[in-house]
Protein backbone atom coordinates (compact mmCIF):
# COMPACT_ATOMS: atom_id res chain seq x y z
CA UNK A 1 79.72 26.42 -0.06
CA UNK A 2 76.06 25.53 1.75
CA UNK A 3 74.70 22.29 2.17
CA UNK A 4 72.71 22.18 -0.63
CA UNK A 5 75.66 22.80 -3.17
CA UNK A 6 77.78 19.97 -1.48
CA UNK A 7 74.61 17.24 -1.93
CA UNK A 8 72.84 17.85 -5.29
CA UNK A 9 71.32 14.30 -4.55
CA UNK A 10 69.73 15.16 -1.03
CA UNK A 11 68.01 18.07 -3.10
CA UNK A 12 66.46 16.29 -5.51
CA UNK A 13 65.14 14.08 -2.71
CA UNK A 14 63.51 17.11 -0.69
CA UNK A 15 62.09 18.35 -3.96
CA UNK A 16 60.58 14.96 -4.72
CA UNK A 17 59.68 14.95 -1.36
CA UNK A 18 57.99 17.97 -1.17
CA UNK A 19 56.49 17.48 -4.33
CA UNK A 20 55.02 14.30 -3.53
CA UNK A 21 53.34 15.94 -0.71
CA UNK A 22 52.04 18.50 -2.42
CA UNK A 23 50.51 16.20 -5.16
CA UNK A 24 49.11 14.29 -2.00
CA UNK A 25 47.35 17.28 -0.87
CA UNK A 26 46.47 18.54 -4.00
CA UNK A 27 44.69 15.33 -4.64
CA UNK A 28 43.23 15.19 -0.92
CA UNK A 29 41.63 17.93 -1.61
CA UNK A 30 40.18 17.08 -5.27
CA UNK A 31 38.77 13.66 -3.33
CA UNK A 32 36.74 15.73 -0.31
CA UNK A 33 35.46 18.06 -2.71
CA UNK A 34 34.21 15.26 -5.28
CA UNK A 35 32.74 13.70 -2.34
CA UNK A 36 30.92 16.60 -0.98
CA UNK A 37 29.83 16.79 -4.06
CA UNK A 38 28.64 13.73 -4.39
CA UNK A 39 27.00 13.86 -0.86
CA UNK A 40 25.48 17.17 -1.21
CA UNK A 41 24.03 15.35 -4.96
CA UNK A 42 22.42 12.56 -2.88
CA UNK A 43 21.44 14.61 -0.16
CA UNK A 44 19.43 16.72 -3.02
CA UNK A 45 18.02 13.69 -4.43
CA UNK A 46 16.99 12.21 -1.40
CA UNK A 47 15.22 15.52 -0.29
CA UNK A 48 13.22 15.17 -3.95
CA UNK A 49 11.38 11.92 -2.28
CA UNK A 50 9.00 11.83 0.69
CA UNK A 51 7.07 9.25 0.00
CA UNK A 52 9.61 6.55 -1.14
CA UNK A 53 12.59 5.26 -0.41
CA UNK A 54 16.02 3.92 -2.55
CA UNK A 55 15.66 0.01 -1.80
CA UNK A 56 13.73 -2.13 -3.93
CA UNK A 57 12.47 -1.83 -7.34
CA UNK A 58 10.81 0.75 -8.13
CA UNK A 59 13.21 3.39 -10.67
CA UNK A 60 14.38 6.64 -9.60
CA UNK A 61 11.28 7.40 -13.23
CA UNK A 62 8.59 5.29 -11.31
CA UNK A 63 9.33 6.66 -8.18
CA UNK A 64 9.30 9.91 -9.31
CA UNK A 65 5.74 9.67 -10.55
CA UNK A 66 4.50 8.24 -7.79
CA UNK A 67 5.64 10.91 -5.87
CA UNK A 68 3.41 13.23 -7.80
CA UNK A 69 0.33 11.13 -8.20
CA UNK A 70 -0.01 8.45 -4.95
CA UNK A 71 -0.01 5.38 -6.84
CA UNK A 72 1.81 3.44 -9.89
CA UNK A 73 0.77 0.77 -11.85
CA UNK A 74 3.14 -2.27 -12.43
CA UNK A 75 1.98 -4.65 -15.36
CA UNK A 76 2.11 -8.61 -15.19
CA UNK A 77 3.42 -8.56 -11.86
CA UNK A 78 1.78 -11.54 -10.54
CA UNK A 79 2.06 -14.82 -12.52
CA UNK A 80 -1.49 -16.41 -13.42
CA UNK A 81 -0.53 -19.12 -11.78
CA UNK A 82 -0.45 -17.60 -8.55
CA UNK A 83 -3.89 -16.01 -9.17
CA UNK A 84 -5.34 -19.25 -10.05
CA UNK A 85 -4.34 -20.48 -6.33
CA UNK A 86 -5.99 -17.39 -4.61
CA UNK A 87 -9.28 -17.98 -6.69
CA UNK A 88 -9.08 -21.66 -5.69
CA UNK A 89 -8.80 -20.98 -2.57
CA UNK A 90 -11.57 -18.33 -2.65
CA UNK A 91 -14.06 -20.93 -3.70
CA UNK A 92 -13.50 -23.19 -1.15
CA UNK A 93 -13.81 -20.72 1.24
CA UNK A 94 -17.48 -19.45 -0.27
CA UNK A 95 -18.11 -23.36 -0.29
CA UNK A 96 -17.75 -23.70 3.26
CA UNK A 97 -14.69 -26.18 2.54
CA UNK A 98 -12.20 -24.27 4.45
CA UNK A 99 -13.31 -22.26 7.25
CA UNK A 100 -10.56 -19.79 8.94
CA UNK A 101 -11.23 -18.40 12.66
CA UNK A 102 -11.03 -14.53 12.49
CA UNK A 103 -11.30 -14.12 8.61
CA UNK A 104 -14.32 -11.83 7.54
CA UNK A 105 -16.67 -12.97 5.24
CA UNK A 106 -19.32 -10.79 3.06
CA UNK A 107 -22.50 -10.19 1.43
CA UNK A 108 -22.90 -6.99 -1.00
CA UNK A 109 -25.99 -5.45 0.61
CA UNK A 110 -28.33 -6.52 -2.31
CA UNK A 111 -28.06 -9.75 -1.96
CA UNK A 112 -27.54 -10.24 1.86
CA UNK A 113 -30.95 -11.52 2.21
CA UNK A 114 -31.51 -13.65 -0.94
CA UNK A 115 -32.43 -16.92 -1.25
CA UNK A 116 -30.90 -18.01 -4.38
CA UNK A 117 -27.91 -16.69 -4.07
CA UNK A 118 -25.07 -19.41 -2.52
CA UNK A 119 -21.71 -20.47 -2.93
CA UNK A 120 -19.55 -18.09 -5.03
CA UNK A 121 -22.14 -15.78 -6.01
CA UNK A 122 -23.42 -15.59 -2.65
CA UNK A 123 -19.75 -13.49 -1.14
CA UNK A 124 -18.63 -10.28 -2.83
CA UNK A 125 -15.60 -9.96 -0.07
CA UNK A 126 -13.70 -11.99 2.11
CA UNK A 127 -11.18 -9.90 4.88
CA UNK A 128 -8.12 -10.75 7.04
CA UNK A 129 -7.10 -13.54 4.75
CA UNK A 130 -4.33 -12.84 7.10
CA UNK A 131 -4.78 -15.62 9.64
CA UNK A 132 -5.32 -18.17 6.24
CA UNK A 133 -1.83 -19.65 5.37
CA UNK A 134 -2.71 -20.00 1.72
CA UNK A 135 -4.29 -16.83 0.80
CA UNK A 136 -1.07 -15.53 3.09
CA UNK A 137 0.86 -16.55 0.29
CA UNK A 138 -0.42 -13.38 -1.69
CA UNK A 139 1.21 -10.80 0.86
CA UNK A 140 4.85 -12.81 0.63
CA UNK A 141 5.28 -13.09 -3.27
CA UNK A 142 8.89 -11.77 -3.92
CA UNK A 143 7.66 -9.95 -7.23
CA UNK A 144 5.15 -7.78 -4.67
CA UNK A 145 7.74 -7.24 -1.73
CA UNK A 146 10.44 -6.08 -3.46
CA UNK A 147 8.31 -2.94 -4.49
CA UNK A 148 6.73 -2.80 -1.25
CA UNK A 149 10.38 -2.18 0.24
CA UNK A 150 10.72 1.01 -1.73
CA UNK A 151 7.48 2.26 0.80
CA UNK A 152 7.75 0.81 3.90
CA UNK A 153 11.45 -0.25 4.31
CA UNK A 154 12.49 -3.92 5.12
CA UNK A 155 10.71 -4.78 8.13
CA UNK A 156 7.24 -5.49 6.65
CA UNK A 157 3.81 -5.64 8.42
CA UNK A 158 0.38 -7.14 5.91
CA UNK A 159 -2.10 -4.74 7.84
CA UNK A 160 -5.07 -5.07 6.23
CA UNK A 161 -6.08 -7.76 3.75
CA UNK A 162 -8.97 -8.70 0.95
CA UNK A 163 -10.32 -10.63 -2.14
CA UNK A 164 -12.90 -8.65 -3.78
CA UNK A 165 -15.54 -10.63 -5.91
CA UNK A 166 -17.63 -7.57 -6.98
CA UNK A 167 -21.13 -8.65 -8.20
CA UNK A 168 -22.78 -7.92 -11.42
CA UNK A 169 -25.07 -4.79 -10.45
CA UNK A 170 -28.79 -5.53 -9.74
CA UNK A 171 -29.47 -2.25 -10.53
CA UNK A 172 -29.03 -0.52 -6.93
CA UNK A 173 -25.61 0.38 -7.74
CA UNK A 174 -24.35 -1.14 -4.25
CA UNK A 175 -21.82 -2.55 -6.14
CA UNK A 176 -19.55 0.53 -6.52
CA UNK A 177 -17.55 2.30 -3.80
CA UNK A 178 -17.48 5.66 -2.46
CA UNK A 179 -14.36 7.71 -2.90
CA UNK A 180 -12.65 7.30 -0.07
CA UNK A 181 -8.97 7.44 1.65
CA UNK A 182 -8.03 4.31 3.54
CA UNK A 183 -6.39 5.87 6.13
CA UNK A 184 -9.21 6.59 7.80
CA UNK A 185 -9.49 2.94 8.74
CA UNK A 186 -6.00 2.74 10.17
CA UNK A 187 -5.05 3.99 14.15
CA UNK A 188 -1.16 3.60 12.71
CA UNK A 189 1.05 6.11 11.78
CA UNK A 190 3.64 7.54 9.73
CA UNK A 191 1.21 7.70 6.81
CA UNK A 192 3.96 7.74 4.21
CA UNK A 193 4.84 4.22 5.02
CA UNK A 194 2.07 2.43 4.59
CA UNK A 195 0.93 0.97 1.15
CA UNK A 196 -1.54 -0.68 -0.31
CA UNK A 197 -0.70 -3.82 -3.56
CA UNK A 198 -4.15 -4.04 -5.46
CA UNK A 199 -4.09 -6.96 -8.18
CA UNK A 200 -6.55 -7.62 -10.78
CA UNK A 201 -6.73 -11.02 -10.84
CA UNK A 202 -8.69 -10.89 -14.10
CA UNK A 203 -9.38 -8.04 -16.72
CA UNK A 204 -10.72 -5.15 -15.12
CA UNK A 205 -12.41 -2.17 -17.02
CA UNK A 206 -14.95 0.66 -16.71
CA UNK A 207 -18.10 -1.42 -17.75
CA UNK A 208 -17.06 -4.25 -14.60
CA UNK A 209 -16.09 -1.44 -12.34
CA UNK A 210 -12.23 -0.83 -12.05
CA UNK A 211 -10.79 1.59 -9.82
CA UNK A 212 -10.89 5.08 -10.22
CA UNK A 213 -8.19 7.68 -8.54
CA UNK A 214 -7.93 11.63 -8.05
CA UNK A 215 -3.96 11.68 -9.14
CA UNK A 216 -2.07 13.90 -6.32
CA UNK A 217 -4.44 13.67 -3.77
CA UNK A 218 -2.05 11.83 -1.50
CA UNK A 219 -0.62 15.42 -0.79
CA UNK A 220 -3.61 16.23 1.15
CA UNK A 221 -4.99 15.75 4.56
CA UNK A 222 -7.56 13.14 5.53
CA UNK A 223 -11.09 13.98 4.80
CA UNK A 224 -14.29 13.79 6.96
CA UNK A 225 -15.92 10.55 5.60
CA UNK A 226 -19.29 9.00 6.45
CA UNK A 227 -22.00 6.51 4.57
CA UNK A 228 -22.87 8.28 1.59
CA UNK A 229 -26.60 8.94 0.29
CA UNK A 230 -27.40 5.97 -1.27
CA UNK A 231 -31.13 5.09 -2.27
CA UNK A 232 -30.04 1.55 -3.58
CA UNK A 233 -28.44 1.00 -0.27
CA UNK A 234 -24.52 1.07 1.65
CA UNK A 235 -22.21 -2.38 2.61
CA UNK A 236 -21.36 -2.11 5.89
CA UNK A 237 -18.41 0.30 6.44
CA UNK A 238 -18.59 1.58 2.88
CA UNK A 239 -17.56 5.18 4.09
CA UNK A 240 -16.91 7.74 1.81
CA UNK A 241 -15.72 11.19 1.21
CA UNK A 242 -18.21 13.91 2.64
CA UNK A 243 -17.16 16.59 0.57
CA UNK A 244 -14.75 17.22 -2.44
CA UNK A 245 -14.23 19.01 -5.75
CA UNK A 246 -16.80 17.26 -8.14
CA UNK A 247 -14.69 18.47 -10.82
CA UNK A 248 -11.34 17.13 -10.11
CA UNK A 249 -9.30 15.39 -12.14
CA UNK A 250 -10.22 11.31 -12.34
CA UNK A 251 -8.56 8.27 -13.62
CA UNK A 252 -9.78 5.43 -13.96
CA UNK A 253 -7.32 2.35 -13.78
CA UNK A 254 -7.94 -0.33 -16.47
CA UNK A 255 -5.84 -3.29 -16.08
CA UNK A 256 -4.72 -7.12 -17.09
CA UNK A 257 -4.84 -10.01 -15.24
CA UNK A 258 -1.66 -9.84 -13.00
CA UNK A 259 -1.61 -6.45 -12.96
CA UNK A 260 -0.96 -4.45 -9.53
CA UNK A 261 -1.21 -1.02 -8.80
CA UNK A 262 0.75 0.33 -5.42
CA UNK A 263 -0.57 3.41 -3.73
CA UNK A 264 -0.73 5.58 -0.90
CA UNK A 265 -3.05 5.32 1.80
CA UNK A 266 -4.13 9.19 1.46
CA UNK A 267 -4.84 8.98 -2.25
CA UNK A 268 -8.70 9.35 -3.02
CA UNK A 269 -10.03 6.15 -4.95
CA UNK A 270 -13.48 4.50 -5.19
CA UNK A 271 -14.88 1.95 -7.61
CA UNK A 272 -17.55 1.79 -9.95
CA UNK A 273 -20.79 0.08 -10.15
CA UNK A 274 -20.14 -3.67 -12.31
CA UNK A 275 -22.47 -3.30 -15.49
CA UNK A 276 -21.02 -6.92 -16.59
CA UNK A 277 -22.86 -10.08 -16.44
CA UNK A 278 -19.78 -11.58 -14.20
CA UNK A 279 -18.06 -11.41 -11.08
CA UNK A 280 -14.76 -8.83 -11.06
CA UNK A 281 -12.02 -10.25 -8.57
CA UNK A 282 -8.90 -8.55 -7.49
CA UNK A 283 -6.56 -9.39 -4.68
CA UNK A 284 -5.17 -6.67 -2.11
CA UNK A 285 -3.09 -6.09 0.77
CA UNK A 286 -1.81 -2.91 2.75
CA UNK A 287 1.91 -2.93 4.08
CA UNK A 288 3.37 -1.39 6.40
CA UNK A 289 6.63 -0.54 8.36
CA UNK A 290 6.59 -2.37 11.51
CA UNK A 291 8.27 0.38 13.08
CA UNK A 292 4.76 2.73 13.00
CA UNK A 293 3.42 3.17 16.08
CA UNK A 294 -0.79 2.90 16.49
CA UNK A 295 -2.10 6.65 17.46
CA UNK A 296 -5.15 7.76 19.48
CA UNK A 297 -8.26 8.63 17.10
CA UNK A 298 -10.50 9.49 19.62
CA UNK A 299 -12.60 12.53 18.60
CA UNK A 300 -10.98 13.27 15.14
CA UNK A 301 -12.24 12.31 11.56
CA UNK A 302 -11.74 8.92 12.15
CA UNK A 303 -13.81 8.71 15.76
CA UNK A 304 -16.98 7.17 13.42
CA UNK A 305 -15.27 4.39 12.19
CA UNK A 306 -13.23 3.81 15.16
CA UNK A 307 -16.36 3.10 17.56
CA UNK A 308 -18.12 1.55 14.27
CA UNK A 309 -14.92 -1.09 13.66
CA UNK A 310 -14.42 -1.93 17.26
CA UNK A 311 -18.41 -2.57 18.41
CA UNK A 312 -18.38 -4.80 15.57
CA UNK A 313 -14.90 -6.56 16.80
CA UNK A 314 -16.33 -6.44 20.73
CA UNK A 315 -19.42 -8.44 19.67
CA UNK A 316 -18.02 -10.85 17.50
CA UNK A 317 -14.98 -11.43 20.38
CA UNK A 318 -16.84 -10.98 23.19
CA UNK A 319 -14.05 -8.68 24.72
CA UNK A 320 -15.86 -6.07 25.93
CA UNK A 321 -12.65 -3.80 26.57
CA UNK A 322 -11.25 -4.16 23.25
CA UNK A 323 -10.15 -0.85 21.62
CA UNK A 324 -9.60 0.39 17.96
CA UNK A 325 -5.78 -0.80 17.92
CA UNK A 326 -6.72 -4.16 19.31
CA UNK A 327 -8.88 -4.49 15.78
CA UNK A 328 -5.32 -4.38 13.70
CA UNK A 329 -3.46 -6.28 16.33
CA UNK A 330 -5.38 -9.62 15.79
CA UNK A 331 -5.03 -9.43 11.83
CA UNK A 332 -1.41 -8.17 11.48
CA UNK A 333 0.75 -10.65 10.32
CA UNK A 334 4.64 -10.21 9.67
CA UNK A 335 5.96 -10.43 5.87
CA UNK A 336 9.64 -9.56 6.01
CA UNK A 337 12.26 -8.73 8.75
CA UNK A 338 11.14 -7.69 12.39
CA UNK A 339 8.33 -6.98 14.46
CA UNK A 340 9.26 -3.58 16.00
CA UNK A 341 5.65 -2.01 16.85
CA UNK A 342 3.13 -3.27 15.61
């Protein structure tokens, strides 16, 4: 008689034993394969987007079509509230009652020179509301950075910054804007984290000159640019697109007050000329990661407005040695989480 016969209970111990560890490894194996699954899954996802990323709010739907056009629209994201602030502010500033070292004010080109034209109706831009605490205000409002996360990450950078007052046309048509890509303005790269928030801060249509986009152009490269052709005249550093497909697809972006429309900084978009009686105002800033790193522009497509930007920045500074980067340095401002780079 063997072992086995004299202990029927140490048998069924070594078969539940062994069956146990079967099971175990059975069911190892059903776990790593339902999590390489799962990984390769994500992995697949993940290689779907390039130019966003899975934290903040944007939908795996909204992402996806930004990924194919450049740019998404996002209604009622700013309170009117808010808005009401900014264009408070605004008016103070074109009063004279606040006056903010660094920020850039404007004249459209037609009205530059006139005599009767003061106050409000006398500014059709103001730039680098930056270094202005209360305009600020725009580029930290929680409903705008939690989108701007899904684009540039957490660490947050407000690169470049405006209020737009566009004027009613006097019939030069200065008032609209070249197609353009605004990456030519920027010595900071990569390109697919940067972003700009544009908010109407009142209705904005076709007749007072909303924004028009070429949808998928953001898959391009950047484009020679230069001051168009204009007979009624060109702002300063209105540069636009030298050449392009006349016949491409447009869209023009109608929008409510509050509205805000995110896109990338390689997607071609202009303006049109403002056939209303009144003043159109939106509100806008580019983001960016402040892990990009400024680049070198020196004799490529953006050499014209590099030497353009930074004269202008030398003589209003008086530092003679100042370079293109030093331009962005000055008006960069931190939103959210570190200063890496920039």
């Amino acid at each position: 008689m063997n072992l086995f016969s004299k202990s029927p209970t140490f048998i069924r111990q070594l078969f539940c034993t062994i069956s146990i560890q079967r099971l175990e490894t059975i069911n190892h194996h059903i776990r790593f394969s339902s999590q390489s699954s799962k990984a390769i899954d994500n992995n697949k996802q993940q290689s779907e987007y390039r130019f966003t990323l899975p934290t903040g709010n944007l939908s795996n739907e909204q992402r996806q079509f930004y990924e194919k056009n450049g740019f998404i629209v996002i209604r009622s994201l700013v309170k009117p509230e808010s808005l009401d602030h900014f264009r408070k502010r605004f008016q103070d500033v074109c009063l004279g009652k606040v006056k903010v070292l660094g920020m850039t004010v404007m004249k459209d080109v037609a009205i530059a020179k006139s005599e009767f034209a003061d106050g409000e109706k006398a500014i059709t831009k103001i730039q680098d509301f930056t270094l202005d605490d209360e305009l600020f205000k725009y580029c930290c409002l929680p409903d705008i950075v939690k989108y701007v996360e899904n684009f540039t990450g957490p660490n947050i950078m407000a690169m470049h910054t405006m209020l737009i007052n566009k004027p009613p046309d006097p019939g030069t048509q200065s008032s609209r804007h070249p197609l353009h890509q605004d990456l030519y303005y920027f010595p900071f790269r990569p390109v697919d984290r940067i972003v700009c928030a544009w908010t109407a801060m009142e209705k904005i249509n076709r007749q007072n000159g909303c924004l028009v986009v070429l949808p998928g152009s953001h898959t391009g490269e950047l484009k020679e640019h230069g001051y168009p052709d204009w007979k009624g005249g060109v702002n300063k550093m209105y540069h636009g697109i030298q050449q392009f497909d006349p016949n491409t697809k447009r869209e023009h972006l109608e929008m409510e007050t509050g509205d805000t429309v995110f896109f990338h900084p390689l997607l071609i978009h202009g303006s049109g000329t403002n056939r209303s009686p009144g003043f159109r105002k939106a509100i806008s800033c580019h983001y960016a990661d402040s892990a990009c790193e400024y680049i070198e522009v020196e004799n490529s497509v953006q050499d014209y407005i590099s030497k353009e930007a930074t004269a202008i920045f030398r003589k209003k500074t008086g530092i003679e040695n100042a370079r293109f980067e030093d331009v962005w340095k000055i008006k960069s401002r931190l939103v959210q989480g570190e200063r890496i780079n920039l």
